[in-house]
Protein backbone atom coordinates (compact mmCIF):
# COMPACT_ATOMS: atom_id res chain seq x y z
CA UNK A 1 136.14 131.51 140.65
CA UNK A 2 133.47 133.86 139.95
CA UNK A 3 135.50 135.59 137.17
CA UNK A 4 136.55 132.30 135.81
CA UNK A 5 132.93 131.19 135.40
CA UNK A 6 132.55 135.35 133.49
CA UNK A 7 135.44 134.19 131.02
CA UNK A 8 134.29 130.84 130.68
CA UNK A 9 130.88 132.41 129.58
CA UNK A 10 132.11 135.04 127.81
CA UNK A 11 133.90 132.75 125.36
CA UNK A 12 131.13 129.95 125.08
CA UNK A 13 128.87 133.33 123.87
CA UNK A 14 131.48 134.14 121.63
CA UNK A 15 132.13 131.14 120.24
CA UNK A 16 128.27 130.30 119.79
CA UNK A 17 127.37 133.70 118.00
CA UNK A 18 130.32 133.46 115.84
CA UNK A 19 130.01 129.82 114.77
CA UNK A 20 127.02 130.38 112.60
CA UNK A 21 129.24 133.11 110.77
CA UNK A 22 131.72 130.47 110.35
CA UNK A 23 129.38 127.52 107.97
CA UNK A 24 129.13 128.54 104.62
CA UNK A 25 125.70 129.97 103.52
CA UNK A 26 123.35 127.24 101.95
CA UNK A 27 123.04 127.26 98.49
CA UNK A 28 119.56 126.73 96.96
CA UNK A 29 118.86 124.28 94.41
CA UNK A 30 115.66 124.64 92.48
CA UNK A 31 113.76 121.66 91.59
CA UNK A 32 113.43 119.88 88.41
CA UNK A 33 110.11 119.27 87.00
CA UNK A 34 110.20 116.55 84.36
CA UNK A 35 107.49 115.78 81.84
CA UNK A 36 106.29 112.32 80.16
CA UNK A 37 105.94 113.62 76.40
CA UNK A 38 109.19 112.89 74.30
CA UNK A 39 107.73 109.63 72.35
CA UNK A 40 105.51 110.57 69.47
CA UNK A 41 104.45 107.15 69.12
CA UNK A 42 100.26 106.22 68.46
CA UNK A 43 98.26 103.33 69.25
CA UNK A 44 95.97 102.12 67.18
CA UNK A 45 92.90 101.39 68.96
CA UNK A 46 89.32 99.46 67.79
CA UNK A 47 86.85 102.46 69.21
CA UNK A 48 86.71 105.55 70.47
CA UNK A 49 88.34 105.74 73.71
CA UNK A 50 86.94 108.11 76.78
CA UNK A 51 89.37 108.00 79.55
CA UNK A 52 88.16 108.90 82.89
CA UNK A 53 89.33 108.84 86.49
CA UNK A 54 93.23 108.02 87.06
CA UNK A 55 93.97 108.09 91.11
CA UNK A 56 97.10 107.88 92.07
CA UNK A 57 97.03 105.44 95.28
CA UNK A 58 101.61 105.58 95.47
CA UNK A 59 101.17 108.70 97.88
CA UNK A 60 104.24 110.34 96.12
CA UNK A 61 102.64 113.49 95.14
CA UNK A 62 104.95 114.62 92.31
CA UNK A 63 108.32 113.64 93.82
CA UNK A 64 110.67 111.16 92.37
CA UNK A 65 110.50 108.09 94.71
CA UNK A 66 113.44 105.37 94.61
CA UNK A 67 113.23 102.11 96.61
CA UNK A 68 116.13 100.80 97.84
CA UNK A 69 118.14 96.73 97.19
CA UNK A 70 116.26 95.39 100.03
CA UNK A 71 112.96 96.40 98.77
CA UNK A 72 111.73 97.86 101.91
CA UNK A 73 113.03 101.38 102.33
CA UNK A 74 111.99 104.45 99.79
CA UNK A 75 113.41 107.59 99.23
CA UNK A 76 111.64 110.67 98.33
CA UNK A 77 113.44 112.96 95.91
CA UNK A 78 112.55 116.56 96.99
CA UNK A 79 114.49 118.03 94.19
CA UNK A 80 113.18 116.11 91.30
CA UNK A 81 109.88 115.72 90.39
CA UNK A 82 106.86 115.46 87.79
CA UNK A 83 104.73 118.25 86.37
CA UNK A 84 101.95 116.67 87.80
CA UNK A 85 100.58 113.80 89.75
CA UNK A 86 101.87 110.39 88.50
CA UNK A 87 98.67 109.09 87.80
CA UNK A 88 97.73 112.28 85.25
CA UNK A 89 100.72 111.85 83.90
CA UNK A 90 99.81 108.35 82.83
CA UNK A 91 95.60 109.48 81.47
CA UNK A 92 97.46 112.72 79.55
CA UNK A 93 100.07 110.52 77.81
CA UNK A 94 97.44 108.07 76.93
CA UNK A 95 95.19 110.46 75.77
CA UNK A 96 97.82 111.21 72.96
CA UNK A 97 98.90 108.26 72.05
CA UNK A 98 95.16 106.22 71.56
CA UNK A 99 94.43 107.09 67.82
CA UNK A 100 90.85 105.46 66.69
CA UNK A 101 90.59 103.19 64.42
CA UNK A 102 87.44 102.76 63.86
CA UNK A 103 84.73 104.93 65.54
CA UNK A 104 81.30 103.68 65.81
CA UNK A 105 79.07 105.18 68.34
CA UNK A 106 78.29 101.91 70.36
CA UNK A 107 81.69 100.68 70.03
CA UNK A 108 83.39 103.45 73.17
CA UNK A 109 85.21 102.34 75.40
CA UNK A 110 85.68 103.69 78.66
CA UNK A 111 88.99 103.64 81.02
CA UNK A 112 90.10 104.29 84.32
CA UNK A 113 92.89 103.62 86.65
CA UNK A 114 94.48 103.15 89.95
CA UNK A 115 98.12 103.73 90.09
CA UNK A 116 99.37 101.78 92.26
CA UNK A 117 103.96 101.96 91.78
CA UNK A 118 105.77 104.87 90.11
CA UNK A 119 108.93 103.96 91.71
CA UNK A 120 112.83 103.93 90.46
CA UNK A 121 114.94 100.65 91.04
CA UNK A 122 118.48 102.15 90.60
CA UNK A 123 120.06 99.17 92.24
CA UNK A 124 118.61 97.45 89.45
CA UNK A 125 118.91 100.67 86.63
CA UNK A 126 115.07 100.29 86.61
CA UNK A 127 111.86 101.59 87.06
CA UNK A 128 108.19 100.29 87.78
CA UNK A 129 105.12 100.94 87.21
CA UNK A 130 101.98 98.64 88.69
CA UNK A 131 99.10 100.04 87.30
CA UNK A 132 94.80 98.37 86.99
CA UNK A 133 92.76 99.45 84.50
CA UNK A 134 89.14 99.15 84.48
CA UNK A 135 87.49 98.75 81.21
CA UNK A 136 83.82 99.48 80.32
CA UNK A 137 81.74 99.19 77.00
CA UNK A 138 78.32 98.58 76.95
CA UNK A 139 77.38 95.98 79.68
CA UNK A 140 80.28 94.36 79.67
CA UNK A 141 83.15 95.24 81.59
CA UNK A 142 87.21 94.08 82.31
CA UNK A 143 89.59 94.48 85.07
CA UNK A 144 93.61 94.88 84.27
CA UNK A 145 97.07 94.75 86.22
CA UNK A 146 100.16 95.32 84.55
CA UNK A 147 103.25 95.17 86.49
CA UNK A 148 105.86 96.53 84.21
CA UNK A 149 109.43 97.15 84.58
CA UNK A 150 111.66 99.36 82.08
CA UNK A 151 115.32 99.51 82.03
CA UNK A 152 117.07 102.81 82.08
CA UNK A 153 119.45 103.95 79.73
CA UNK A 154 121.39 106.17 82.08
CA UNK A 155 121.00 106.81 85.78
CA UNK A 156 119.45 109.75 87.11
CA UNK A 157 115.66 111.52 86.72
CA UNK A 158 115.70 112.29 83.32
CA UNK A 159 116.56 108.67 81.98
CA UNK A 160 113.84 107.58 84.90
CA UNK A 161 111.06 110.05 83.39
CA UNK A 162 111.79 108.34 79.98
CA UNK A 163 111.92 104.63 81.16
CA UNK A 164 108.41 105.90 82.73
CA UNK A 165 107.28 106.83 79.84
CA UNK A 166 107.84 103.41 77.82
CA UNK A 167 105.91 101.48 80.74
CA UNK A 168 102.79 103.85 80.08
CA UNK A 169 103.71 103.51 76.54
CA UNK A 170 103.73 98.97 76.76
CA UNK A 171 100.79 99.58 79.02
CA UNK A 172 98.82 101.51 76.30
CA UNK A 173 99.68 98.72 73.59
CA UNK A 174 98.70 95.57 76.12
CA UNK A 175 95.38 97.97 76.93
CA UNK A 176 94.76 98.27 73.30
CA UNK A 177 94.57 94.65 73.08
CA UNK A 178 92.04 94.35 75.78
CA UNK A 179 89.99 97.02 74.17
CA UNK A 180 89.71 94.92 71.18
CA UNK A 181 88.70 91.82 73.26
CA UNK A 182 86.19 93.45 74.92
CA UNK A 183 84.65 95.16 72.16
CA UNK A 184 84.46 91.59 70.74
CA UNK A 185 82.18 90.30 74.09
CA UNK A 186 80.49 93.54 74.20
CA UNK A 187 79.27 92.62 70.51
CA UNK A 188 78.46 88.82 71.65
CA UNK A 189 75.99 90.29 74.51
CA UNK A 190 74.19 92.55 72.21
CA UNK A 191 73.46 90.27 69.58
C-alpha cells in the first residue's frame, strides 16, 4: 500500500513538473499605440482660440474600450491603445485644426472640456464620443454636449482611431459655430 501511495506520488510529481514543459511558451505581442492626426483639415474660427483644461472623466487611460450589443458590458483592449489620454488627444487635435479668422484682442475665446465616451460600438461598426465644452469670452459664458457617433470604414483600431478622429473633427466645426454665437452676446454685453 505504502509503495503504491510512493508510485502514485512519484508520477503525480512527474507529471506536474513536466506539464509546464509540455504548453507552448507565450508569445508576446507588443501594443499598438495609435495617434489622432491623419486629417489635415482647418476650421475657420471668429477669434483667437485659447484652449485650456480637457479631463478625461471615461477612466480608460489610453486603452481602446469597446462596449458590447447590450450596452452594459465594456471591454478594455490591453493591446491597443492611444498615444495619450483620450481627452489630450481631443485639445491637441483641436489645437491644429482652429485657424483664426479674425483676431482681435477682446474677441478670445476660451475652451475646456470633460470627456465623457471614447468608446467603440463594433456591433454597430461605430464609435462615440460624448464630449461638454465650456465656453468663455468676456463675461459671457456657454455650456456644450455633443453626443456624436461616426461610422467605421473597416473594423479594427486603426479604422476606430480614424472614426475618432472625425467626431473631434464634427465637434470642432459645431464648436466653431458656438464660438461665433458667443462672440456675438459677448459684443451685446459690452456695448
Amino acid at each position: 500500500m505504502v509503495q503504491r501511495l510512493l508510485v502514485l506520488f512519484f508520477l503525480s510529481g512527474v507529471l506536474f513538473f513536466s506539464g509546464c514543459s509540455l504548453l507552448p511558451e507565450p508569445v508576446y505581442a507588443e501594443p499598438a499605440y495609435y495617434d489622432l492626426c491623419s486629417l489635415d483639415e482647418k476650421i475657420p474660427v471668429q477669434a483667437g482660440v485659447g484652449l485650456r483644461s480637457f479631463s478625461d472623466k471615461t477612466g480608460n487611460g489610453t486603452r481602446m474600450v469597446s462596449r458590447s450589443d447590450d450596452k452594459v458590458r465594456v471591454f478594455f483592449d490591453e493591446f491597443n491603445r492611444f498615444s495619450s489620454a483620450p481627452a489630450q488627444l481631443v485639445k491637441r487635435r483641436l489645437a491644429a485644426s482652429f485657424e483664426p479668422v479674425k483676431n482681435k484682442e477682446e474677441d478670445n475665446v476660451t475652451v475646456s472640456g470633460d470627456l465623457l465616451r471614447f468608446e467603440i460600438l463594433p456591433g454597430e461598426n461605430k464609435v462615440r464620443m460624448v464630449i461638454d465644452y465650456q465656453l468663455h469670452c468676456g463675461k459671457k459664458s456657454r455650456q456644450v454636449r455633443y453626443d456624436l457617433e461616426e461610422k467605421m470604414t473597416t473594423s479594427g483600431p486603426a479604422a476606430a482611431a480614424a472614426g475618432f478622429e472625425k467626431c473631434i473633427i464634427r465637434s470642432g466645426r459645431q464648436l466653431a459655430g458656438e464660438i461665433a454665437v458667443l462672440i456675438k452676446e459677448s459684443v451685446r454685453v459690452k456695448k
